[in-house]
Structure formats: structure tokens, C-alpha cells
PDB file of N, CA and C in Angstrom:
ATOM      1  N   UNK A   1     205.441 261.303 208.273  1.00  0.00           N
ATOM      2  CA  UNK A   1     204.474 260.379 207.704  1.00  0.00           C
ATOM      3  C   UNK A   1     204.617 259.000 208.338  1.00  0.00           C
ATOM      4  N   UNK A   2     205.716 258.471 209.008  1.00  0.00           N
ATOM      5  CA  UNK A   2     206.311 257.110 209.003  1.00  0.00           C
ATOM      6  C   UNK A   2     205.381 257.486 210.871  1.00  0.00           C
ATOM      7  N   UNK A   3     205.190 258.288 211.260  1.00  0.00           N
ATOM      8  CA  UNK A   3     204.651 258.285 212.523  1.00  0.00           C
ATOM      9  C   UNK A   3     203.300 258.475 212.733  1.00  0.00           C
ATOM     10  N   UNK A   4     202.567 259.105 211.474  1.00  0.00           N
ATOM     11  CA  UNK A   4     201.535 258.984 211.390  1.00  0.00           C
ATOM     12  C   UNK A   4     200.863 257.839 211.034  1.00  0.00           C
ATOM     13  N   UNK A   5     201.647 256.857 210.271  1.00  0.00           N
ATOM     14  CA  UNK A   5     200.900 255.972 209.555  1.00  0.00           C
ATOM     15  C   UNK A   5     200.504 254.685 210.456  1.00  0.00           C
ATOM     16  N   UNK A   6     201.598 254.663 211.653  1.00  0.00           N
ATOM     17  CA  UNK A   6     200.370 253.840 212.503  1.00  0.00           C
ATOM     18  C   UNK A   6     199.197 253.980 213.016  1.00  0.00           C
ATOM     19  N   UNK A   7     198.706 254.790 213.064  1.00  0.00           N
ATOM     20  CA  UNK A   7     197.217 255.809 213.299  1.00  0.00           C
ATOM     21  C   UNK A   7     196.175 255.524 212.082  1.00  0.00           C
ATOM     22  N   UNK A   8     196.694 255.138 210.729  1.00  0.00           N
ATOM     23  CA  UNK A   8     195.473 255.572 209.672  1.00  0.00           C
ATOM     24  C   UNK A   8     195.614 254.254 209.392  1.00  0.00           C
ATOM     25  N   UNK A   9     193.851 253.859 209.124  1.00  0.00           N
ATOM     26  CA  UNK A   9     194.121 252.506 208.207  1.00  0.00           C
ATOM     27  C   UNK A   9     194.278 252.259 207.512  1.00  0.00           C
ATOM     28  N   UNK A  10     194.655 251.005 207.125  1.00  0.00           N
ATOM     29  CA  UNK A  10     195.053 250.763 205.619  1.00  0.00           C
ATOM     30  C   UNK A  10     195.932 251.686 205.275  1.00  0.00           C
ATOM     31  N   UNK A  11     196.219 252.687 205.352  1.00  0.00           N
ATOM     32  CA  UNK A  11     197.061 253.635 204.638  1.00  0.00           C
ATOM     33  C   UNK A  11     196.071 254.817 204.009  1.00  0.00           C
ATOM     34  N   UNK A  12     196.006 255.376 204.685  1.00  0.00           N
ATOM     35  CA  UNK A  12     194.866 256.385 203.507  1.00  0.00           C
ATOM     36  C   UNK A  12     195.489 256.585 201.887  1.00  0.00           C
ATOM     37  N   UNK A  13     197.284 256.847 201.989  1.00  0.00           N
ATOM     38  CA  UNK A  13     197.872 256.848 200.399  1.00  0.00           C
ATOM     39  C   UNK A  13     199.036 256.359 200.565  1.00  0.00           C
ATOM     40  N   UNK A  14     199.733 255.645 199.892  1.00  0.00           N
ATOM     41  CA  UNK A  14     200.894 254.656 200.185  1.00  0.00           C
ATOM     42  C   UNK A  14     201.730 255.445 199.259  1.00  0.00           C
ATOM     43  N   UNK A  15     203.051 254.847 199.712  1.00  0.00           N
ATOM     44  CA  UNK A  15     204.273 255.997 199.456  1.00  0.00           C
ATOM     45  C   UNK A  15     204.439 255.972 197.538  1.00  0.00           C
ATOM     46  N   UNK A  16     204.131 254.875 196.967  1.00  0.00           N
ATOM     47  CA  UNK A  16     204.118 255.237 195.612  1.00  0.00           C
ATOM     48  C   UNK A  16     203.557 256.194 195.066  1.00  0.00           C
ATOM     49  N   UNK A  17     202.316 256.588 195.719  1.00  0.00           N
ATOM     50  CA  UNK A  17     201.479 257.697 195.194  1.00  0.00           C
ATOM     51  C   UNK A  17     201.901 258.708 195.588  1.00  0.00           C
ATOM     52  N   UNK A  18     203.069 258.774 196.344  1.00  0.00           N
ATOM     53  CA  UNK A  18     203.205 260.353 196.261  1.00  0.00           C
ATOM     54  C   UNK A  18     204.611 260.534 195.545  1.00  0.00           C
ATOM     55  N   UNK A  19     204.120 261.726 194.410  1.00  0.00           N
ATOM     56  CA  UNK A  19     205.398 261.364 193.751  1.00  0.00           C
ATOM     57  C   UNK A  19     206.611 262.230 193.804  1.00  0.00           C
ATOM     58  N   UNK A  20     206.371 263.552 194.399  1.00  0.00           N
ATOM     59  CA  UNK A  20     207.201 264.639 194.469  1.00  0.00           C
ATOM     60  C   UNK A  20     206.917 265.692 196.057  1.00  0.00           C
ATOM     61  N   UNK A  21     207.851 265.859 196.666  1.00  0.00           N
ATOM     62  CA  UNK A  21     208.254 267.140 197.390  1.00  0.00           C
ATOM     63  C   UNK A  21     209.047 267.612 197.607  1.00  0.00           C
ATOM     64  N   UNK A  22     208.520 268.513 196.699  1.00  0.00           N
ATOM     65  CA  UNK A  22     209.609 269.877 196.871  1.00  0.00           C
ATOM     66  C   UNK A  22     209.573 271.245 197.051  1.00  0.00           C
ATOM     67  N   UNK A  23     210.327 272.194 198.008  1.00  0.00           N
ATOM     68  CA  UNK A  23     209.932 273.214 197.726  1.00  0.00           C
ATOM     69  C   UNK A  23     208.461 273.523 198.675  1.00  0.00           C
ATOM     70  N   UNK A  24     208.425 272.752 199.707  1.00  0.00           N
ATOM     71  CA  UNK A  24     207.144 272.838 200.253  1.00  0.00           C
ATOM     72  C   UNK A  24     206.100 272.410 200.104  1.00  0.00           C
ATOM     73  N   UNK A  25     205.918 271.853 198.258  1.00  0.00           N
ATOM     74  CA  UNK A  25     204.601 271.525 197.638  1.00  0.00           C
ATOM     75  C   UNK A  25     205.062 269.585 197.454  1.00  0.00           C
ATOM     76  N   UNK A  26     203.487 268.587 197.974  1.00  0.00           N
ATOM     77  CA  UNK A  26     203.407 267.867 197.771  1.00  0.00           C
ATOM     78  C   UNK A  26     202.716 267.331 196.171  1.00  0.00           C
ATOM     79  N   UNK A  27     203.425 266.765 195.500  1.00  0.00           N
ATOM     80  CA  UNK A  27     202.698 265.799 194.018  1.00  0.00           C
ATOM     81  C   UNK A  27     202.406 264.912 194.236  1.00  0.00           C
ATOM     82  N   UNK A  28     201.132 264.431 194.331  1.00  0.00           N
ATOM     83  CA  UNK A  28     201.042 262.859 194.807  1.00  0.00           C
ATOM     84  C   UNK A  28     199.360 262.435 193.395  1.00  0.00           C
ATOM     85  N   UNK A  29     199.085 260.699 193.193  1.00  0.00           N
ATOM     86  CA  UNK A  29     198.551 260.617 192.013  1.00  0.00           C
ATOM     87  C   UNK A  29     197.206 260.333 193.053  1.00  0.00           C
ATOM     88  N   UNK A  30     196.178 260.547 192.111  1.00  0.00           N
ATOM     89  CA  UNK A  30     194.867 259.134 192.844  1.00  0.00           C
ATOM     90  C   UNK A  30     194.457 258.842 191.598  1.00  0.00           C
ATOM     91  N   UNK A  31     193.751 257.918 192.077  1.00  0.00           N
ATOM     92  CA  UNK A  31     192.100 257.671 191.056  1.00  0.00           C
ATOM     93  C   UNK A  31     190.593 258.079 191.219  1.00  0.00           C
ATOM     94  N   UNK A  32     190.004 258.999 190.444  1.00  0.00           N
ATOM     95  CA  UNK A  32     189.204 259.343 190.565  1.00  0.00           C
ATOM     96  C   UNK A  32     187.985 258.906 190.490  1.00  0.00           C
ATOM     97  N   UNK A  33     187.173 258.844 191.393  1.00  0.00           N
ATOM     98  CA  UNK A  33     186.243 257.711 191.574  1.00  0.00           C
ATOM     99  C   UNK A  33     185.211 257.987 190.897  1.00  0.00           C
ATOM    100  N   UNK A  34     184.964 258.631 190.293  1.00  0.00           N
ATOM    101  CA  UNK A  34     183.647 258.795 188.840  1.00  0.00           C
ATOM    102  C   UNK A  34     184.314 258.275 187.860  1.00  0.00           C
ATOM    103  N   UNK A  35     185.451 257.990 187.565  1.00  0.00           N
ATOM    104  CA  UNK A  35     185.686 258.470 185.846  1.00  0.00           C
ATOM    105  C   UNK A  35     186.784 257.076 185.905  1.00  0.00           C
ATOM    106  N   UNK A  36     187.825 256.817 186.892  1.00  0.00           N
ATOM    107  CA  UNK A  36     188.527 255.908 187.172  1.00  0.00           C
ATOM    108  C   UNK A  36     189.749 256.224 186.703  1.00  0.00           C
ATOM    109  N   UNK A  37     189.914 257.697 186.343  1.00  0.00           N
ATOM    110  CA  UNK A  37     191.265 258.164 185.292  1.00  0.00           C
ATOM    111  C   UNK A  37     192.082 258.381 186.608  1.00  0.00           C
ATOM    112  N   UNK A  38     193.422 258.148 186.305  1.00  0.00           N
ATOM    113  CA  UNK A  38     194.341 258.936 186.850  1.00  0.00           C
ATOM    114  C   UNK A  38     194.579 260.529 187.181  1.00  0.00           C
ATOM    115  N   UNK A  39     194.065 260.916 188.269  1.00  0.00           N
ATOM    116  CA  UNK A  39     194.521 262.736 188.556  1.00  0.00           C
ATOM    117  C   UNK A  39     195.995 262.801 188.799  1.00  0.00           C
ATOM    118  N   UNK A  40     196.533 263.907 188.979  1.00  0.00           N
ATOM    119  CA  UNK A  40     198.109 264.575 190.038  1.00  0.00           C
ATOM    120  C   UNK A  40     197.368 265.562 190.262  1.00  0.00           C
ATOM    121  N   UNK A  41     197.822 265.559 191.380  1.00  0.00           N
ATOM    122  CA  UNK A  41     197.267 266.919 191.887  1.00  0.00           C
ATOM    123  C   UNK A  41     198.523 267.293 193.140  1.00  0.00           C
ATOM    124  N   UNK A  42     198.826 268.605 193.120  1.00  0.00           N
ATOM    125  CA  UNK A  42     200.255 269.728 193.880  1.00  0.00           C
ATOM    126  C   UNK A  42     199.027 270.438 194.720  1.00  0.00           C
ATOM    127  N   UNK A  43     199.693 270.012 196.401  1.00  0.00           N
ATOM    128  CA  UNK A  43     199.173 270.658 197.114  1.00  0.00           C
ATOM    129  C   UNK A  43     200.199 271.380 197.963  1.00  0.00           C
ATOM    130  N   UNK A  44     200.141 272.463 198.886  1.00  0.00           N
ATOM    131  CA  UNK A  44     201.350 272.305 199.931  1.00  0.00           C
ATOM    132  C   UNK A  44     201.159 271.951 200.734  1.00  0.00           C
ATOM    133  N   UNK A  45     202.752 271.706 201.325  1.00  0.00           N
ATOM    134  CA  UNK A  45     202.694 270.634 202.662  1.00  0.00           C
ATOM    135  C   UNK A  45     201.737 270.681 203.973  1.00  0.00           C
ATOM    136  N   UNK A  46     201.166 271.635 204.134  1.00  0.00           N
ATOM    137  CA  UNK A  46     200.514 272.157 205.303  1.00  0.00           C
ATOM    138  C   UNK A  46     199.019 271.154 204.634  1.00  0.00           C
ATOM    139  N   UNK A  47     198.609 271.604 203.486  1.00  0.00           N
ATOM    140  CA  UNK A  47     196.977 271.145 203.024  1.00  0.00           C
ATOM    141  C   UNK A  47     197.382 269.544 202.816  1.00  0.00           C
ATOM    142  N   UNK A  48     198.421 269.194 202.577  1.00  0.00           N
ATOM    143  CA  UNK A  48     198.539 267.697 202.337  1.00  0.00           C
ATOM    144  C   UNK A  48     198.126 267.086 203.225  1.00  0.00           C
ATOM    145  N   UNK A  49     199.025 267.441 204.493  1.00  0.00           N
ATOM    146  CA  UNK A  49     198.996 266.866 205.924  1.00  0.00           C
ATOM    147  C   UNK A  49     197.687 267.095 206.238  1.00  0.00           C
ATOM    148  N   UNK A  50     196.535 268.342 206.166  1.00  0.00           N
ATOM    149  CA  UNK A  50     196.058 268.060 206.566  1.00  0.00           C
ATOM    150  C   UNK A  50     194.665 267.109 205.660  1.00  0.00           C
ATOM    151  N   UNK A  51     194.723 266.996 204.668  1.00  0.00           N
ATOM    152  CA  UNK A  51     193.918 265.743 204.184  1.00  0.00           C
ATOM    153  C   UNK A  51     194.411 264.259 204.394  1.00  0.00           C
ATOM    154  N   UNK A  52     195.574 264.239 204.997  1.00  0.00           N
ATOM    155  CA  UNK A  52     195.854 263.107 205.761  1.00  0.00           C
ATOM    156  C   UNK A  52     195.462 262.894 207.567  1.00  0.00           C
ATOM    157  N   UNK A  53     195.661 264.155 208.141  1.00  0.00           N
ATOM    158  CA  UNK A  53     195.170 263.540 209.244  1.00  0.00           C
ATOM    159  C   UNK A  53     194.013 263.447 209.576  1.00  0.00           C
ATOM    160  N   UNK A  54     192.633 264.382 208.533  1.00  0.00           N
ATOM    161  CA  UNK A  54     191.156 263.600 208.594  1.00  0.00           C
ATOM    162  C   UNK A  54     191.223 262.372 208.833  1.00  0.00           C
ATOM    163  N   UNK A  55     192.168 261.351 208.634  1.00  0.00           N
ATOM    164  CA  UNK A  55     191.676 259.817 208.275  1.00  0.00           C
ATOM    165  C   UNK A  55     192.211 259.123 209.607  1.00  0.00           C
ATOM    166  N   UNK A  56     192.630 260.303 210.906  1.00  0.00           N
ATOM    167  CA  UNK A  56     192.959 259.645 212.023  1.00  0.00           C
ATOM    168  C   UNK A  56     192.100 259.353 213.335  1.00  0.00           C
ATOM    169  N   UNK A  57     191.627 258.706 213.473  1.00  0.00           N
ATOM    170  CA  UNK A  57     190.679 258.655 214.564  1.00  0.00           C
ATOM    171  C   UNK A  57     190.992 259.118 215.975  1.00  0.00           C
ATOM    172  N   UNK A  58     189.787 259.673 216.465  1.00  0.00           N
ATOM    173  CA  UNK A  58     190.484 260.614 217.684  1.00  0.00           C
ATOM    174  C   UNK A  58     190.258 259.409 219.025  1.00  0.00           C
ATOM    175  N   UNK A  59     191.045 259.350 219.788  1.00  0.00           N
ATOM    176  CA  UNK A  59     191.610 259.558 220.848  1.00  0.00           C
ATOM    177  C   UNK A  59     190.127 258.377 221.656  1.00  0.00           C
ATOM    178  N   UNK A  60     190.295 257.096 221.669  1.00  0.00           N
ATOM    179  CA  UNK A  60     189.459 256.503 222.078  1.00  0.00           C
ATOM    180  C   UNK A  60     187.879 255.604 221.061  1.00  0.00           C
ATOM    181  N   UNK A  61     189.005 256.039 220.192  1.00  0.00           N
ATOM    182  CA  UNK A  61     187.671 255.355 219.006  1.00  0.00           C
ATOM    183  C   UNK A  61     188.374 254.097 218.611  1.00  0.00           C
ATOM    184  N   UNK A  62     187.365 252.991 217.832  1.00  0.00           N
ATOM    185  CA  UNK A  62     188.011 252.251 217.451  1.00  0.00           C
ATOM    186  C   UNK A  62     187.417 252.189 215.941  1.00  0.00           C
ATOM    187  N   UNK A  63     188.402 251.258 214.841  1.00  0.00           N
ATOM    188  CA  UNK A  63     187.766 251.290 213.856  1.00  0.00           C
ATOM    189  C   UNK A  63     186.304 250.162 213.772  1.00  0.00           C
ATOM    190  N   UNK A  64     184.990 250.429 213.363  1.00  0.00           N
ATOM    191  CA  UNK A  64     184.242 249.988 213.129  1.00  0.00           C
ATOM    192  C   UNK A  64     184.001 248.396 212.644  1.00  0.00           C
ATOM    193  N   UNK A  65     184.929 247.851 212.025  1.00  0.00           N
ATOM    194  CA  UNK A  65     185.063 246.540 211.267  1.00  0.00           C
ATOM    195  C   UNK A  65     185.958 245.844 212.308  1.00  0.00           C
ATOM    196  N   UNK A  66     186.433 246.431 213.314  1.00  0.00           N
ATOM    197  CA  UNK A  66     187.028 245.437 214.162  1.00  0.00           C
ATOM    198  C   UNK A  66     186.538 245.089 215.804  1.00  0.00           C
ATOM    199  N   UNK A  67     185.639 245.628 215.669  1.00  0.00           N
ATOM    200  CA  UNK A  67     184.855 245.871 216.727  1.00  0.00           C
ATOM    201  C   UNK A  67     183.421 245.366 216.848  1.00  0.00           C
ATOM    202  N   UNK A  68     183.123 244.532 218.086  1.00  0.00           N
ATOM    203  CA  UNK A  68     181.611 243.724 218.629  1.00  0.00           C
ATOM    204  C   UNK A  68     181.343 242.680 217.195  1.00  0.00           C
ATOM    205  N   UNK A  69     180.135 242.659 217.105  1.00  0.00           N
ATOM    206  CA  UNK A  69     179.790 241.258 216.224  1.00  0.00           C
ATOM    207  C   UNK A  69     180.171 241.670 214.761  1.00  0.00           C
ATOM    208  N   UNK A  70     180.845 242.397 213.952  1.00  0.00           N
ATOM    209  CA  UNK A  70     181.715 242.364 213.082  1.00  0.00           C
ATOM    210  C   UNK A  70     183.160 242.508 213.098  1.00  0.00           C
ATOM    211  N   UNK A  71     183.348 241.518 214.034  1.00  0.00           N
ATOM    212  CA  UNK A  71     185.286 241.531 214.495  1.00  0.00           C
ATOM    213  C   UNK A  71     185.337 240.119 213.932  1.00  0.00           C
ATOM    214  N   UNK A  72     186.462 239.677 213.262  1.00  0.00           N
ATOM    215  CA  UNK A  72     186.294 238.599 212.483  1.00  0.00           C
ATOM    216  C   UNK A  72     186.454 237.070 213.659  1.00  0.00           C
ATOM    217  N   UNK A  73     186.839 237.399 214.987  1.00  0.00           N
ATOM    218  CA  UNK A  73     186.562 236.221 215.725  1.00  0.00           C
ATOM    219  C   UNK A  73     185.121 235.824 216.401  1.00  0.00           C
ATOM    220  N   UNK A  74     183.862 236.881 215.904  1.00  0.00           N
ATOM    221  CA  UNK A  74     183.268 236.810 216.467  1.00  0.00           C
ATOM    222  C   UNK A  74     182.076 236.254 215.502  1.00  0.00           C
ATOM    223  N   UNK A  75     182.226 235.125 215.379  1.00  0.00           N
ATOM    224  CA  UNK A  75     181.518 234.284 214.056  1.00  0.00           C
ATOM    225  C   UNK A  75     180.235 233.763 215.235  1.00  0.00           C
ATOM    226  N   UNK A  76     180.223 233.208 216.235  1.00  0.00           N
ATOM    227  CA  UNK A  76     179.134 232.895 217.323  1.00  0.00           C
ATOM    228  C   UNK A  76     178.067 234.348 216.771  1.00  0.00           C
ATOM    229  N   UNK A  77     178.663 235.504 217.712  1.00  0.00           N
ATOM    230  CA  UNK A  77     177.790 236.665 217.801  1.00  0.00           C
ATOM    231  C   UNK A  77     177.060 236.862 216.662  1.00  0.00           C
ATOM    232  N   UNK A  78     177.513 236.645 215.828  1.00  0.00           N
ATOM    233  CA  UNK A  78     177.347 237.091 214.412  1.00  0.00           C
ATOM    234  C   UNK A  78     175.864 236.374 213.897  1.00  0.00           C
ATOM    235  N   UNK A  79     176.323 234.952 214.195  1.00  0.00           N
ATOM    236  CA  UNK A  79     174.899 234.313 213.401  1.00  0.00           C
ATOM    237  C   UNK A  79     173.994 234.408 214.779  1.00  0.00           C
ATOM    238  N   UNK A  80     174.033 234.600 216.173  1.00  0.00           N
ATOM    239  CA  UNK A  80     173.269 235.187 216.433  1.00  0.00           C
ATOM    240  C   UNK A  80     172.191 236.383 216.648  1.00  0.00           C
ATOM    241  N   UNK A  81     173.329 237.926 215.852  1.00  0.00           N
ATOM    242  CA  UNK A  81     172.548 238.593 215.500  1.00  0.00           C
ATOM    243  C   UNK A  81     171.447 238.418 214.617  1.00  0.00           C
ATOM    244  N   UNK A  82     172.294 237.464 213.653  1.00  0.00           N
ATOM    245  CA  UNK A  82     171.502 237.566 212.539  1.00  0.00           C
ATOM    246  C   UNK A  82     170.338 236.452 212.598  1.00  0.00           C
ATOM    247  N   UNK A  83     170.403 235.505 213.331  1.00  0.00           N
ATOM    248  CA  UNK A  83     168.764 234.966 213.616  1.00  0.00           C
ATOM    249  C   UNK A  83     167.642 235.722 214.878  1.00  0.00           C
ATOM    250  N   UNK A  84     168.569 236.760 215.798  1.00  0.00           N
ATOM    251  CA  UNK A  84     167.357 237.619 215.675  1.00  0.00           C
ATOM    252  C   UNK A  84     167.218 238.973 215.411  1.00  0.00           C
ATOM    253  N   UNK A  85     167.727 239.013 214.071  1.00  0.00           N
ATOM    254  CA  UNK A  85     167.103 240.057 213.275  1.00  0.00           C
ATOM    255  C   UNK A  85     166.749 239.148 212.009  1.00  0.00           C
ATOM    256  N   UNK A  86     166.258 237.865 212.101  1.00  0.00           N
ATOM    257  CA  UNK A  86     165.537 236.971 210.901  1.00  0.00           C
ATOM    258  C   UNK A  86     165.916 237.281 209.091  1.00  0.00           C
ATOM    259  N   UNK A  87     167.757 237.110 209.518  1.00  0.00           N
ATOM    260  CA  UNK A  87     168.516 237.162 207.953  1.00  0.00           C
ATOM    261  C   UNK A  87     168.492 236.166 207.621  1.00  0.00           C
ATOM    262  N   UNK A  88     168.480 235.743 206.313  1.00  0.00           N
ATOM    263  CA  UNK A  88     168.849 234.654 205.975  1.00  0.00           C
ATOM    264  C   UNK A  88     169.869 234.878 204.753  1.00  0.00           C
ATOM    265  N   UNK A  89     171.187 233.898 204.885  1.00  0.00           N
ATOM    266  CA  UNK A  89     172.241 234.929 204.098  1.00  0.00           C
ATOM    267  C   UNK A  89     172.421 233.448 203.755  1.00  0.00           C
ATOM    268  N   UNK A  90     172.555 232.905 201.986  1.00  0.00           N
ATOM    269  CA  UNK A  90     172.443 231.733 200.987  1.00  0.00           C
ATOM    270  C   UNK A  90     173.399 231.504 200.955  1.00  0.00           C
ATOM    271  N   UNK A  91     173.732 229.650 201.644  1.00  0.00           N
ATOM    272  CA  UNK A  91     175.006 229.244 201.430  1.00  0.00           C
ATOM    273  C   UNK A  91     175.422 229.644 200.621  1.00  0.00           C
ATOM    274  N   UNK A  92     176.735 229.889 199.721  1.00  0.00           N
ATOM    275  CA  UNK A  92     177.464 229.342 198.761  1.00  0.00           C
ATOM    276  C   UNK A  92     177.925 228.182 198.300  1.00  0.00           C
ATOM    277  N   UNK A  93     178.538 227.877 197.124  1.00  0.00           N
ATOM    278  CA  UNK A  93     178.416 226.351 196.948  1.00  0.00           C
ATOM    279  C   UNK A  93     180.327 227.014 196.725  1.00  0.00           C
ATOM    280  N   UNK A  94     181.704 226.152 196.964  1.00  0.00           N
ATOM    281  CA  UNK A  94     182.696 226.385 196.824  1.00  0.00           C
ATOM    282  C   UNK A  94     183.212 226.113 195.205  1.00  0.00           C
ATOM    283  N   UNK A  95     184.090 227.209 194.830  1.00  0.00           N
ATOM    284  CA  UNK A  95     184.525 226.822 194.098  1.00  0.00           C
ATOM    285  C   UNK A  95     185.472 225.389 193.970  1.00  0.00           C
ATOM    286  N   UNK A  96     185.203 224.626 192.769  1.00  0.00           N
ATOM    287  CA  UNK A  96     185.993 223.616 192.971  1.00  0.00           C
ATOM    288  C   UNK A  96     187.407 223.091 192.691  1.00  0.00           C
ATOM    289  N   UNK A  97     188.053 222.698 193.334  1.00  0.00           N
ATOM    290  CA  UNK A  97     190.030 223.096 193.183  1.00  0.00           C
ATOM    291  C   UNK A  97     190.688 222.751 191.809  1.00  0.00           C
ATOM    292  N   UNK A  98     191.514 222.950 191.602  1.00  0.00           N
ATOM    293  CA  UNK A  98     192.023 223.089 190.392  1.00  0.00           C
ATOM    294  C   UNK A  98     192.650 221.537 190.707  1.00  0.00           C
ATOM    295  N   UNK A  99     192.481 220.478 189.706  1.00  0.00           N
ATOM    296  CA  UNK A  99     193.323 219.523 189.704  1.00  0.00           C
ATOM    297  C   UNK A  99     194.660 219.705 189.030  1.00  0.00           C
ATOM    298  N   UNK A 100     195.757 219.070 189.901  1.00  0.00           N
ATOM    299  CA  UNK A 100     197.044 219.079 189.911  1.00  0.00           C
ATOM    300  C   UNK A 100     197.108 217.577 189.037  1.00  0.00           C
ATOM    301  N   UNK A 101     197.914 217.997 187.931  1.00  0.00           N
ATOM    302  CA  UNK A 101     198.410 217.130 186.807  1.00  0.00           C
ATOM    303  C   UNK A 101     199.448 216.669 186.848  1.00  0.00           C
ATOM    304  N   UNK A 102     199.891 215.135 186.860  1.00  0.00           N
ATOM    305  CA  UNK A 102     201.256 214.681 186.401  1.00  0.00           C
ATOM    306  C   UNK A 102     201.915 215.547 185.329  1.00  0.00           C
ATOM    307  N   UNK A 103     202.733 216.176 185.280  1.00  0.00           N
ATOM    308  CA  UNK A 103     203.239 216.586 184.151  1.00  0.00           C
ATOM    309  C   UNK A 103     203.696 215.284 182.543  1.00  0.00           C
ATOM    310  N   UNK A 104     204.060 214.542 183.263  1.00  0.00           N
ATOM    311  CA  UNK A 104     204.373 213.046 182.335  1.00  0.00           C
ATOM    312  C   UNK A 104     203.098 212.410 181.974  1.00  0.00           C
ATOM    313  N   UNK A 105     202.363 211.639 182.500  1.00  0.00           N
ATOM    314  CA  UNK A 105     201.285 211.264 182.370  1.00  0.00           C
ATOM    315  C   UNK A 105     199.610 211.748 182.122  1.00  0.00           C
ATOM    316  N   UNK A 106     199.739 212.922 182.593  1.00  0.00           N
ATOM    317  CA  UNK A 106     198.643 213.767 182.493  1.00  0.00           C
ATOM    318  C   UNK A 106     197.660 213.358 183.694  1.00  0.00           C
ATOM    319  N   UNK A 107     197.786 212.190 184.622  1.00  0.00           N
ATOM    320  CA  UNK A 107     196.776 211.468 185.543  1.00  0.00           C
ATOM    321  C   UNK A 107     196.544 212.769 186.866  1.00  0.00           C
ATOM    322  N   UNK A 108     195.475 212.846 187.123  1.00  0.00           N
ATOM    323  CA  UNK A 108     195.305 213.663 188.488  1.00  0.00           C
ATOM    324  C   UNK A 108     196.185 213.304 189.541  1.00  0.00           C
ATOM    325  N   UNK A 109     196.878 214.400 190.333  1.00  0.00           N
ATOM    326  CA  UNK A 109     197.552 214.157 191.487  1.00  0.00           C
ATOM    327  C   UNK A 109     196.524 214.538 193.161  1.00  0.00           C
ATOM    328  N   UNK A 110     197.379 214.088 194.041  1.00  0.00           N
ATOM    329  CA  UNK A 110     196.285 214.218 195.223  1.00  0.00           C
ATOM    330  C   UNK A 110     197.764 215.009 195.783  1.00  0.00           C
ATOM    331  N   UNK A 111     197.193 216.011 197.068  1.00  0.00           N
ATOM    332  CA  UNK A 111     198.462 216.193 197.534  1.00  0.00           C
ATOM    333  C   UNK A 111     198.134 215.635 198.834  1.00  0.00           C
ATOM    334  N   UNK A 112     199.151 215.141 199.348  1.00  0.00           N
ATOM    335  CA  UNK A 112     199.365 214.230 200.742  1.00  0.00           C
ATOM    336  C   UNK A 112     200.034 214.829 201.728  1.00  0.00           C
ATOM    337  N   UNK A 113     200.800 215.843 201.394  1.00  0.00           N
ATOM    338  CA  UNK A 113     200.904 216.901 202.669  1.00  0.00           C
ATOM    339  C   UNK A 113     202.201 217.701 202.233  1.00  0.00           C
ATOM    340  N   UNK A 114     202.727 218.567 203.056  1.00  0.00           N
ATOM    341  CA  UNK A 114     203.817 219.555 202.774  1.00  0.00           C
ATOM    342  C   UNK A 114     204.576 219.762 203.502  1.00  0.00           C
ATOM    343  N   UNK A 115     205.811 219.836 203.067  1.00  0.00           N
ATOM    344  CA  UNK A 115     207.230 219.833 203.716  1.00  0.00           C
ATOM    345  C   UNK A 115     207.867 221.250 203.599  1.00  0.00           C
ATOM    346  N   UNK A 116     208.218 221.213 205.225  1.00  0.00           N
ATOM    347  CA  UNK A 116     209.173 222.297 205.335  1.00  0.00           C
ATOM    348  C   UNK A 116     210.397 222.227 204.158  1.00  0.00           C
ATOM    349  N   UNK A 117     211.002 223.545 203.800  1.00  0.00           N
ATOM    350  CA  UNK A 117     212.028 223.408 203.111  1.00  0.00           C
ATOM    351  C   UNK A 117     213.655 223.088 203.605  1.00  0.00           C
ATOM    352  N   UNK A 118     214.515 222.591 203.741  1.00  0.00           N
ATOM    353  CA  UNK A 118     215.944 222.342 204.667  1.00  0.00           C
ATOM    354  C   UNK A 118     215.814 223.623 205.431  1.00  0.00           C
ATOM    355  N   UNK A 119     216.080 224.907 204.110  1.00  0.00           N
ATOM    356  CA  UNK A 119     216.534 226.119 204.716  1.00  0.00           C
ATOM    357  C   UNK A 119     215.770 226.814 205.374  1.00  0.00           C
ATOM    358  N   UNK A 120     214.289 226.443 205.820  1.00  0.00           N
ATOM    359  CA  UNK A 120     214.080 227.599 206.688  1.00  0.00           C
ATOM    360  C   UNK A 120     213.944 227.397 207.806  1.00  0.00           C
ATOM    361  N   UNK A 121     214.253 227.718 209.299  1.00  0.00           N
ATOM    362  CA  UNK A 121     213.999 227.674 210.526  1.00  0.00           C
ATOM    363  C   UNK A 121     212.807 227.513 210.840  1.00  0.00           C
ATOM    364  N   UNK A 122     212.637 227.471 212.056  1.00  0.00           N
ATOM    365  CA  UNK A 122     211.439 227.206 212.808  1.00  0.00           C
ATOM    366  C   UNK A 122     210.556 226.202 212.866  1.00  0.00           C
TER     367      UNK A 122
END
């Protein structure tokens, strides 16, 4: 698994969810996406593996979200697709920051910048 998992994204199931092997047979939990309940479900090792390596891309592919004008450095391309394919996608307005309180006084604080700690390098 530890060699497969550079291959799948995100993780298709992370090691908490699987909760038992033994004996050949994998126990591992999900969530079921109609209902949102918790399943277990015992498969053996052969059917496990292979509902894990569906999620590996073959041999010259890349994943979709990281690739051409949805790769996250490619913010240029992007709003040029999208003025000519005539989107128009509505600023947002930002949420606004949480003011930081004197604890003593109660007066708003500003922060003025941030310091490394002694102990850490670099």
C-alpha cells in the first residue's frame, strides 16, 4: 500500500479506515454517500487491491485539476478563457477579520508583524 499510494490521489482511503487484516480478508469503514451512515464492509485481499488500483492513472496521464488553465498557477489563462467564453463570475466581498482584543483593556489591537520563535532554525 505504502508503494501504491504515491500513484493515487489524495488517497483514495487513508490508513484509519482500514481497520482489520487478517487471514487474507480486508475490514475497512466508508461513508455512504446516499444516507451518510457509516458501512464496514470485509473484502479479500485480492478484491481490495483491486478497488484500489482503479484509482491509479495509467501510464502518461495526468490528473485533470492540475493541468492547462485549471492548474492553480495559471490565474492569467484562466480569466482569459473565461472572457472568451463571456463568464462572468461575481466578485466576492471578504470576510471581515476578527478583531484582536487587549485582554486588559478590551481596546482593538493591530498586529505589526511576526517573530520568529528563538527555537526554530532557518
Amino acid at each position: 500500500m505504502a508503494y501504491l499510494s504515491r500513484y493515487l490521489y489524495r488517497g483514495v482511503i487513508s490508513e484509519k479506515n482500514i481497520i482489520a487484516n487478517q487471514a487474507g480478508k480486508v475490514t475497512y469503514r466508508y461513508t455512504e454517500g446516499k444516507t451518510g451512515h457509516t458501512q464496514y464492509r470485509i473484502l479479500k485481499g485480492e478484491d481490495f487491491l483491486w478497488l484500489v488500483l482503479q484509482h491509479v492513472l495509467p501510464k502518461g496521464f495526468r490528473r485533470v485539476r492540475d493541468y492547462g488553465f485549471l492548474h492553480g498557477n495559471a490565474k492569467k489563462l484562466l480569466s482569459l478563457v473565461q472572457l472568451v467564453l463571456r463568464v462572468v463570475i461575481e466578485a466576492h466581498t471578504p470576510r471581515p477579520r476578527p478583531v484582536f482584543k487587549c485582554p486588559r483593556c478590551q481596546s482593538p489591537m493591530y498586529i505589526l508583524g511576526f517573530a520568529k520563535p528563538a527555537w526554530q532554525s532557518g
